[in-house]
PDB file of N, CA and C in Angstrom:
ATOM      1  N   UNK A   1      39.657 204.691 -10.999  1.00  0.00           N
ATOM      2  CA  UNK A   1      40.218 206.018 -11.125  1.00  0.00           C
ATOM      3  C   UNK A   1      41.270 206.253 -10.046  1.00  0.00           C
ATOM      4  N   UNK A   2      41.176 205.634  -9.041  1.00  0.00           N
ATOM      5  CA  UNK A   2      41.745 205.925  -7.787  1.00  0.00           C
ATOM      6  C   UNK A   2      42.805 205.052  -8.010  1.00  0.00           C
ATOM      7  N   UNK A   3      43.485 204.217  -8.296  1.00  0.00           N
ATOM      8  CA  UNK A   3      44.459 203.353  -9.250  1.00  0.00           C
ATOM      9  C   UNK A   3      45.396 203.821  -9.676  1.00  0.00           C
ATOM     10  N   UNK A   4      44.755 204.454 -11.349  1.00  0.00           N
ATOM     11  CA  UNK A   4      44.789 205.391 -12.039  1.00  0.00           C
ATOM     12  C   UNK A   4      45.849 206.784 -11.657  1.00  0.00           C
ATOM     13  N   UNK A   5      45.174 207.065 -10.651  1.00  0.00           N
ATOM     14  CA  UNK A   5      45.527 208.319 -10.069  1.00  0.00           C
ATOM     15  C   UNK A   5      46.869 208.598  -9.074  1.00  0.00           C
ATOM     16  N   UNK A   6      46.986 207.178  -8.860  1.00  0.00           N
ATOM     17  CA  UNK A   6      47.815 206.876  -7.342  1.00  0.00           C
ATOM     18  C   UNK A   6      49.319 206.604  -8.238  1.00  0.00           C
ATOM     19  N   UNK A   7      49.097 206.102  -9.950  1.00  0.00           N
ATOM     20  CA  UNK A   7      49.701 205.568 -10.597  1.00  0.00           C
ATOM     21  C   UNK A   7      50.433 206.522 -11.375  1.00  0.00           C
ATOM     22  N   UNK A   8      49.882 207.254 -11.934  1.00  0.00           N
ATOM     23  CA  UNK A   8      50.046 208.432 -12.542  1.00  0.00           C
ATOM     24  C   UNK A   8      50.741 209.874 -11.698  1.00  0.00           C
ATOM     25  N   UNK A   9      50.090 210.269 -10.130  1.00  0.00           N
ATOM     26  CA  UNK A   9      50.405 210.956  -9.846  1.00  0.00           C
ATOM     27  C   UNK A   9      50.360 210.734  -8.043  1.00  0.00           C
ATOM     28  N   UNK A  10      50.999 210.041  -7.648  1.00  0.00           N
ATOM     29  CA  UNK A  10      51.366 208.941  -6.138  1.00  0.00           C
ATOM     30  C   UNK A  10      51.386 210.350  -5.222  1.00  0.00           C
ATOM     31  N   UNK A  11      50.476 210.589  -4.186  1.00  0.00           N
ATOM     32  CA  UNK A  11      50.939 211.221  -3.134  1.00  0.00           C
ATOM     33  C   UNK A  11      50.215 210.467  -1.881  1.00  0.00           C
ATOM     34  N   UNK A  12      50.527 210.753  -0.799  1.00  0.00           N
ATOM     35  CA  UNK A  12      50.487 211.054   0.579  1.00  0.00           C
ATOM     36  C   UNK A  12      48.440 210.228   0.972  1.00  0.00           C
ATOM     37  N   UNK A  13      47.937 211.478   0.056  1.00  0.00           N
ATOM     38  CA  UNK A  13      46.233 211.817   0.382  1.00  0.00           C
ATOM     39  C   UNK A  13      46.145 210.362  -0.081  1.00  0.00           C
ATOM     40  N   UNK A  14      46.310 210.117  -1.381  1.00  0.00           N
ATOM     41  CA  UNK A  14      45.786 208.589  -1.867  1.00  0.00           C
ATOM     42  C   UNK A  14      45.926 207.709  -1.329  1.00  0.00           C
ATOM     43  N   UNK A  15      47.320 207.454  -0.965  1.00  0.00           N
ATOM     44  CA  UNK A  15      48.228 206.278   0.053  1.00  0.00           C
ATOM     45  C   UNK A  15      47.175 205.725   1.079  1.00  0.00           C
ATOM     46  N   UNK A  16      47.208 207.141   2.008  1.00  0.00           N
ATOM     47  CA  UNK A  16      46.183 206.793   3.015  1.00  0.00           C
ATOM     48  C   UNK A  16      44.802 206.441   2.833  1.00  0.00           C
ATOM     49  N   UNK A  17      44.355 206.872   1.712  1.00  0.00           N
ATOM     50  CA  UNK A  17      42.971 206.624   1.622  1.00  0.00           C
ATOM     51  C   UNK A  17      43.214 204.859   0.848  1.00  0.00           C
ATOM     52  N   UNK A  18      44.225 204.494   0.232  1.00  0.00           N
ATOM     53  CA  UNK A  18      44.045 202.954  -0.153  1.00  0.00           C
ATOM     54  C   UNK A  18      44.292 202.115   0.966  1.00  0.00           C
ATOM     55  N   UNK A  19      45.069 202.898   1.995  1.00  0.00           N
ATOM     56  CA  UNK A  19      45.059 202.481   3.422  1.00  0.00           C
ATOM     57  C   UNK A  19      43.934 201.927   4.380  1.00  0.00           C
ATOM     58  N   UNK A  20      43.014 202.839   4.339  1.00  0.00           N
ATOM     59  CA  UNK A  20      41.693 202.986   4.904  1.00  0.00           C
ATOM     60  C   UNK A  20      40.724 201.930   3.527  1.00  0.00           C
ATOM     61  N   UNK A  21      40.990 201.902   2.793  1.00  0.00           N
ATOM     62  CA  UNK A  21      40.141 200.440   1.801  1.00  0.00           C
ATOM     63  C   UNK A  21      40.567 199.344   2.446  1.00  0.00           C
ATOM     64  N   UNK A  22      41.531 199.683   2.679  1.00  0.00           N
ATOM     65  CA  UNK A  22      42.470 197.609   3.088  1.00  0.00           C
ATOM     66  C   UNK A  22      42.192 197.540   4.107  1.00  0.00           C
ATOM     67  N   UNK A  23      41.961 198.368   5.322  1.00  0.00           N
ATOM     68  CA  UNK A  23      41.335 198.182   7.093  1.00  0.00           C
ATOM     69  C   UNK A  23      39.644 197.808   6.677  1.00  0.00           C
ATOM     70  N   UNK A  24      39.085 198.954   5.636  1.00  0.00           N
ATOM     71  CA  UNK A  24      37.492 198.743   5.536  1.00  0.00           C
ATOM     72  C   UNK A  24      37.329 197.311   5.203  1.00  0.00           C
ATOM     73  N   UNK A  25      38.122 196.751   4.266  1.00  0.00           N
ATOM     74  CA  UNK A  25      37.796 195.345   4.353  1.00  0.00           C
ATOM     75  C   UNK A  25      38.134 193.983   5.288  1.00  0.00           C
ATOM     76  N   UNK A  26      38.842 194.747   6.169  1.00  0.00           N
ATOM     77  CA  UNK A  26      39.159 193.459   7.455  1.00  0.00           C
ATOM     78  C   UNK A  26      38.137 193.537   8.013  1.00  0.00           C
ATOM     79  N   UNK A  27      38.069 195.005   8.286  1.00  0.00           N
ATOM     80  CA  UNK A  27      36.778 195.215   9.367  1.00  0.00           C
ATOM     81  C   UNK A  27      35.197 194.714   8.820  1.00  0.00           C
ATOM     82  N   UNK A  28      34.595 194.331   7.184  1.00  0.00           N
ATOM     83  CA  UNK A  28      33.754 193.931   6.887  1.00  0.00           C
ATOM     84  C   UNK A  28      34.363 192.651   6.864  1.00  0.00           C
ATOM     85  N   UNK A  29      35.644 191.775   6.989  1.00  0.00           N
ATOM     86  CA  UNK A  29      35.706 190.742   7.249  1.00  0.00           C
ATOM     87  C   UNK A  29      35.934 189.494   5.837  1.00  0.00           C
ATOM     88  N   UNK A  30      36.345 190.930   4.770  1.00  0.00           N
ATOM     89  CA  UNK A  30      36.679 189.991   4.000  1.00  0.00           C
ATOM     90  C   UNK A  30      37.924 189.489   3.897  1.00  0.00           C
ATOM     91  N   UNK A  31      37.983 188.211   3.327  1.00  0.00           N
ATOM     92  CA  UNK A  31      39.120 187.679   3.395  1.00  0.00           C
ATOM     93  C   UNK A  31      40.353 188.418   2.873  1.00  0.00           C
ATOM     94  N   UNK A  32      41.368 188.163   3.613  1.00  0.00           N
ATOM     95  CA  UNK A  32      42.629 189.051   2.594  1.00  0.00           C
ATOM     96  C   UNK A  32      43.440 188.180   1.036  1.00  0.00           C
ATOM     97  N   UNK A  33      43.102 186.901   1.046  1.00  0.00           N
ATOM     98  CA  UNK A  33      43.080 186.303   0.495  1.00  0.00           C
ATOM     99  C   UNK A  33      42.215 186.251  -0.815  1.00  0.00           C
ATOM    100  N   UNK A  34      41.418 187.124  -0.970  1.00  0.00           N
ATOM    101  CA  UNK A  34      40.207 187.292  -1.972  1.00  0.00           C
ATOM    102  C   UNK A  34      40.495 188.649  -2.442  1.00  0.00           C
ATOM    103  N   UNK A  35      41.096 189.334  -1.982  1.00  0.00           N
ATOM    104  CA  UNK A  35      41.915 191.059  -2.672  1.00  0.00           C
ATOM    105  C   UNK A  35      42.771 190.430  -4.245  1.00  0.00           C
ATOM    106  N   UNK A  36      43.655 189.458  -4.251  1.00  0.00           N
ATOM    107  CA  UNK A  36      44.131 189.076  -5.493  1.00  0.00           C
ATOM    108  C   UNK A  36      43.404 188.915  -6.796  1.00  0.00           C
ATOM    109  N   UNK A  37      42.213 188.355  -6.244  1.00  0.00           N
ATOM    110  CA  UNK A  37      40.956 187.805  -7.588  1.00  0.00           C
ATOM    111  C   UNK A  37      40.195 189.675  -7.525  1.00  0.00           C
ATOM    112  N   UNK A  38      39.847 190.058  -6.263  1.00  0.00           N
ATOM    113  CA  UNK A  38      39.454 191.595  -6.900  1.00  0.00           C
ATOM    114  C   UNK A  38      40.232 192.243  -7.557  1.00  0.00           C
ATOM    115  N   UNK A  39      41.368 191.939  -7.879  1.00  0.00           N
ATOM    116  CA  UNK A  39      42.456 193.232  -8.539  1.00  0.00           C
ATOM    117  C   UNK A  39      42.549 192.860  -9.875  1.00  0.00           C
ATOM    118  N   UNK A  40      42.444 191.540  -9.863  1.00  0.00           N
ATOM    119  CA  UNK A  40      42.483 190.506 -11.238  1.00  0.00           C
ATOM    120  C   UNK A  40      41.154 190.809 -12.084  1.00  0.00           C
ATOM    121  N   UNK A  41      40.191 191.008 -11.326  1.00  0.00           N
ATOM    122  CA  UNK A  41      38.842 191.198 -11.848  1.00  0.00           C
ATOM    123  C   UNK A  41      38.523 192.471 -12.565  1.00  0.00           C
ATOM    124  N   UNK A  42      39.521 193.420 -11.675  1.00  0.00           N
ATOM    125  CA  UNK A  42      39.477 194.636 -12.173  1.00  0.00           C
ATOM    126  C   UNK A  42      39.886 195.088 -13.744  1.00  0.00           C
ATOM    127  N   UNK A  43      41.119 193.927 -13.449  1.00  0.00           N
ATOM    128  CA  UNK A  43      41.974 194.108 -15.220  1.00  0.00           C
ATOM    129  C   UNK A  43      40.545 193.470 -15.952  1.00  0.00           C
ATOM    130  N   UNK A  44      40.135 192.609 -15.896  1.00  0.00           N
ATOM    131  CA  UNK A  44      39.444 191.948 -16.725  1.00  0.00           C
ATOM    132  C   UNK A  44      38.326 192.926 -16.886  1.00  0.00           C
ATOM    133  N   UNK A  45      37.277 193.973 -16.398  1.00  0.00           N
ATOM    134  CA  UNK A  45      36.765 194.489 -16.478  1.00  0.00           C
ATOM    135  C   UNK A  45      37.153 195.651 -17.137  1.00  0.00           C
ATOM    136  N   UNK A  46      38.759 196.090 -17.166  1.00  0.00           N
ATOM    137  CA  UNK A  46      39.248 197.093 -17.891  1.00  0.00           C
ATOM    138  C   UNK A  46      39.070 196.870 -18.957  1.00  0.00           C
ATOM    139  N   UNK A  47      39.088 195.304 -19.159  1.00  0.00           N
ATOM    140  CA  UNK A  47      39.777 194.604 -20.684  1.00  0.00           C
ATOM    141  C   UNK A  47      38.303 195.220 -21.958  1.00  0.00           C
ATOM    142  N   UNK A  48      37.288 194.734 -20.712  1.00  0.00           N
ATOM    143  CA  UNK A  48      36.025 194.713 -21.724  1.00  0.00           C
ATOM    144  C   UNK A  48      35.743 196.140 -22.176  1.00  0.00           C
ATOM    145  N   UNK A  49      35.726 197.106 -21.013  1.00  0.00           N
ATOM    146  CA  UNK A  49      35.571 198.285 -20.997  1.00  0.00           C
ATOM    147  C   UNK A  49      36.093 198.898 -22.334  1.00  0.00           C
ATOM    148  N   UNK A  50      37.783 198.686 -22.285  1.00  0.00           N
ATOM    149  CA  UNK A  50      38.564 198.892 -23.314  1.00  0.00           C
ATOM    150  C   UNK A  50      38.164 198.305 -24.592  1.00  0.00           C
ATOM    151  N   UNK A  51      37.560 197.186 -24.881  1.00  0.00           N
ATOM    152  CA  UNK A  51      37.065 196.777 -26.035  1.00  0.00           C
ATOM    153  C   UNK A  51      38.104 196.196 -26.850  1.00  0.00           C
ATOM    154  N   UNK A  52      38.231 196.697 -28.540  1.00  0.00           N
ATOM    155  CA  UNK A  52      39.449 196.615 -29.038  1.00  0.00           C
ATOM    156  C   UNK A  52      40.340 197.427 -29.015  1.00  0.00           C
ATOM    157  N   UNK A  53      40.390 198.566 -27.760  1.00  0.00           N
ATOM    158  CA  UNK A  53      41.770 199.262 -27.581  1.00  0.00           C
ATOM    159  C   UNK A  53      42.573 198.744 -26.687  1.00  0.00           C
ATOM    160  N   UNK A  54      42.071 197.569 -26.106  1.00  0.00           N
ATOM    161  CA  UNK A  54      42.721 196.975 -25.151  1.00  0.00           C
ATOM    162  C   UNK A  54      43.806 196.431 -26.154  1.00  0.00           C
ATOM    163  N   UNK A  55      45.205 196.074 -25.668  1.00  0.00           N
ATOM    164  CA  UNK A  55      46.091 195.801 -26.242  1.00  0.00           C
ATOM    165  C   UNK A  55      47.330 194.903 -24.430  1.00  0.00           C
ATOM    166  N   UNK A  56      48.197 194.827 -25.362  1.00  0.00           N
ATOM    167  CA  UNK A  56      49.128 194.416 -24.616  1.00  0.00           C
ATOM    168  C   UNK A  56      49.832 195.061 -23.409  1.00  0.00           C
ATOM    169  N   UNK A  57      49.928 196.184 -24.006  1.00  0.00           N
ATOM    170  CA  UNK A  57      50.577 197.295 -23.526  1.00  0.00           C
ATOM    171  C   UNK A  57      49.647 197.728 -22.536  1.00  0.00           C
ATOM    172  N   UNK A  58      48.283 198.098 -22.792  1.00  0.00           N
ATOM    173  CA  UNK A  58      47.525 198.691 -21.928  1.00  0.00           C
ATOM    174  C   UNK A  58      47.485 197.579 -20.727  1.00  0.00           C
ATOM    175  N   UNK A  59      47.333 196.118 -21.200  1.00  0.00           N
ATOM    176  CA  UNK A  59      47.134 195.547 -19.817  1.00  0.00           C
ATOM    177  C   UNK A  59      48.421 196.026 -18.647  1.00  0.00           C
ATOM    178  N   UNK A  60      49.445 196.006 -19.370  1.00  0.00           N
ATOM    179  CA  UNK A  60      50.820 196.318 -19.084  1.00  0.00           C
ATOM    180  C   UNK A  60      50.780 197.303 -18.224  1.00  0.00           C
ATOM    181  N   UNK A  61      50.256 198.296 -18.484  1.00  0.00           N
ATOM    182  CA  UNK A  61      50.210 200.129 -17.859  1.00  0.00           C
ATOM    183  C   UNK A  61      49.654 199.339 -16.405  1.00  0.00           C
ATOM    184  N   UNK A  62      48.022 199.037 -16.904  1.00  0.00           N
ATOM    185  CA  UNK A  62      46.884 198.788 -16.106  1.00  0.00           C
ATOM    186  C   UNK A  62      47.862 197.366 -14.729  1.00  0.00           C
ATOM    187  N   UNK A  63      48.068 196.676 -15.189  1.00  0.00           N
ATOM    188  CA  UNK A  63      48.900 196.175 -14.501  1.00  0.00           C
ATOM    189  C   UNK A  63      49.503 196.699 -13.502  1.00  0.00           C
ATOM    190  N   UNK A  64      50.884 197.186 -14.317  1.00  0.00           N
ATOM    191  CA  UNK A  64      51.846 198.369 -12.889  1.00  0.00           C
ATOM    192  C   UNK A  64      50.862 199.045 -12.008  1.00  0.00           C
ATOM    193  N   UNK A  65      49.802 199.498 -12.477  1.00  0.00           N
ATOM    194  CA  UNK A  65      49.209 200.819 -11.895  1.00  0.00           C
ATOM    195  C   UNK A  65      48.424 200.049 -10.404  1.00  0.00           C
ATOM    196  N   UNK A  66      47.838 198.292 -10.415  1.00  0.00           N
ATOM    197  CA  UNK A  66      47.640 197.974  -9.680  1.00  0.00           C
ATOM    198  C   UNK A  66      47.952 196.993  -9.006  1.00  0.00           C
ATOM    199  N   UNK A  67      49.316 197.119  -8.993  1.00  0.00           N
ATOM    200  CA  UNK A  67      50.778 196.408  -8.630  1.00  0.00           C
ATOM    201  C   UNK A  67      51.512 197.939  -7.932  1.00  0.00           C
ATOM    202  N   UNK A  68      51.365 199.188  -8.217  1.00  0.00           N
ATOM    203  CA  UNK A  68      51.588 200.144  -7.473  1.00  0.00           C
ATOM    204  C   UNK A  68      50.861 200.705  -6.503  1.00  0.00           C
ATOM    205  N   UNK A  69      48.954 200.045  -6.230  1.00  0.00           N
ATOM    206  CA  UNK A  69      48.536 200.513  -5.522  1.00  0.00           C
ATOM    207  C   UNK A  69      48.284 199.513  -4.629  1.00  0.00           C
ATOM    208  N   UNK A  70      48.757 198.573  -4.740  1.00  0.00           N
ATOM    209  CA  UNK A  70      47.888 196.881  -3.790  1.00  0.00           C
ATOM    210  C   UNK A  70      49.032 196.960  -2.306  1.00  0.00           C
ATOM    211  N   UNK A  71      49.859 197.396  -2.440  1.00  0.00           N
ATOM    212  CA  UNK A  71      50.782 197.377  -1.519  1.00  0.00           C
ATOM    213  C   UNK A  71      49.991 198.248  -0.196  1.00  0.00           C
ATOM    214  N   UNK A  72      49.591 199.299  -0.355  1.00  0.00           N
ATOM    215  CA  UNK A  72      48.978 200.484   0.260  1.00  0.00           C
ATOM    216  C   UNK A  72      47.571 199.507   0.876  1.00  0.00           C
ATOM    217  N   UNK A  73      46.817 199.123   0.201  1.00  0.00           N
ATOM    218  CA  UNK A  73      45.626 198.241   0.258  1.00  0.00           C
ATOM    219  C   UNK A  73      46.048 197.359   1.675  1.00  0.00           C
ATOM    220  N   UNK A  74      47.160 196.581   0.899  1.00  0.00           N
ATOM    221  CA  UNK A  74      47.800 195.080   1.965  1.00  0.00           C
ATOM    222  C   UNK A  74      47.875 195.883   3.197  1.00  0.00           C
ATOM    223  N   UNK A  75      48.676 196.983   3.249  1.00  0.00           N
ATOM    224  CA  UNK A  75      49.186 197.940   4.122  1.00  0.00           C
ATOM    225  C   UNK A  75      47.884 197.936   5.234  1.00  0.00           C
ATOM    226  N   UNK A  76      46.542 198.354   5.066  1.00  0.00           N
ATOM    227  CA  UNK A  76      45.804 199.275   5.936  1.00  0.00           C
ATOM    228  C   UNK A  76      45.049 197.857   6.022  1.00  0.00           C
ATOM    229  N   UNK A  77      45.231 196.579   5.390  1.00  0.00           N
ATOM    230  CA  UNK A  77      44.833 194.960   5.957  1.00  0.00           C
ATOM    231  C   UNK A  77      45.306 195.162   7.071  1.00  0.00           C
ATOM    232  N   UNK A  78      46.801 195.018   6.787  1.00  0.00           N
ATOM    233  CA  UNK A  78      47.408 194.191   7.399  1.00  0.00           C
ATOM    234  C   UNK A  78      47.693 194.844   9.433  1.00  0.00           C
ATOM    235  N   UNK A  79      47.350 196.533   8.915  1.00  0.00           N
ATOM    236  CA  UNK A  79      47.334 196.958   9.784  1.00  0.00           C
ATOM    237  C   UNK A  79      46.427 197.651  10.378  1.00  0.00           C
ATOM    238  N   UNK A  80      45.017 197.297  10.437  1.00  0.00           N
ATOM    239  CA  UNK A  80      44.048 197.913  10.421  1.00  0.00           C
ATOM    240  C   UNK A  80      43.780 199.542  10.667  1.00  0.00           C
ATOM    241  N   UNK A  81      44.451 199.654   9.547  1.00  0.00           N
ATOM    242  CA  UNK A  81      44.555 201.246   9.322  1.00  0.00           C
ATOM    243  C   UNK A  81      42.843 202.083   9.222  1.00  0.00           C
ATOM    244  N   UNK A  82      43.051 202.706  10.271  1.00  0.00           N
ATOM    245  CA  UNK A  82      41.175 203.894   9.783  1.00  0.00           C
ATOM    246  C   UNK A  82      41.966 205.343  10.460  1.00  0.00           C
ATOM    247  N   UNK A  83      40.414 206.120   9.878  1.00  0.00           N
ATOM    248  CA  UNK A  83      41.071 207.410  10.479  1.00  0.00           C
ATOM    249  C   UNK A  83      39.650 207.713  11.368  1.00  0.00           C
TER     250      UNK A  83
END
């Protein structure tokens, strides 16, 4: 939802809070290298979710939407962003 949301309607509050996901996971020490297969996993879990409304297009949307939020993620990695 938080994806979704950041994708659809991008402000400030979200940014930071995908900020603070990407520090929470340095700081539990997961690899940053293993964020690619979670984002990947995610589509694939959309896919099923979606059933047969999944289509081309939707991966497409679903795609951009977390290709618009992974940056923010990398962001609060790379800089161990918390509040």
């Amino acid at each position: 939802t938080l994806i979704e949301k950041y994708y659809s309607q991008p402000g400030d509050a979200i940014h930071q809070y995908l900020r603070v996901l990407g520090s929470r996971h340095k700081i539990r020490q997961i690899p940053r290298e293993s964020i690619p297969d979670f984002l990947r996993t995610i589509l694939v879990t959309l896919g099923v979710f979606h059933g047969d409304a999944w289509s081309e297009a939707l991966e497409r949307q679903w795609q951009d939407a977390v290709n618009t939020a992974s940056p923010a993620i990398y962001e609060g990695y790379d800089q161990h962003f918390h509040v």
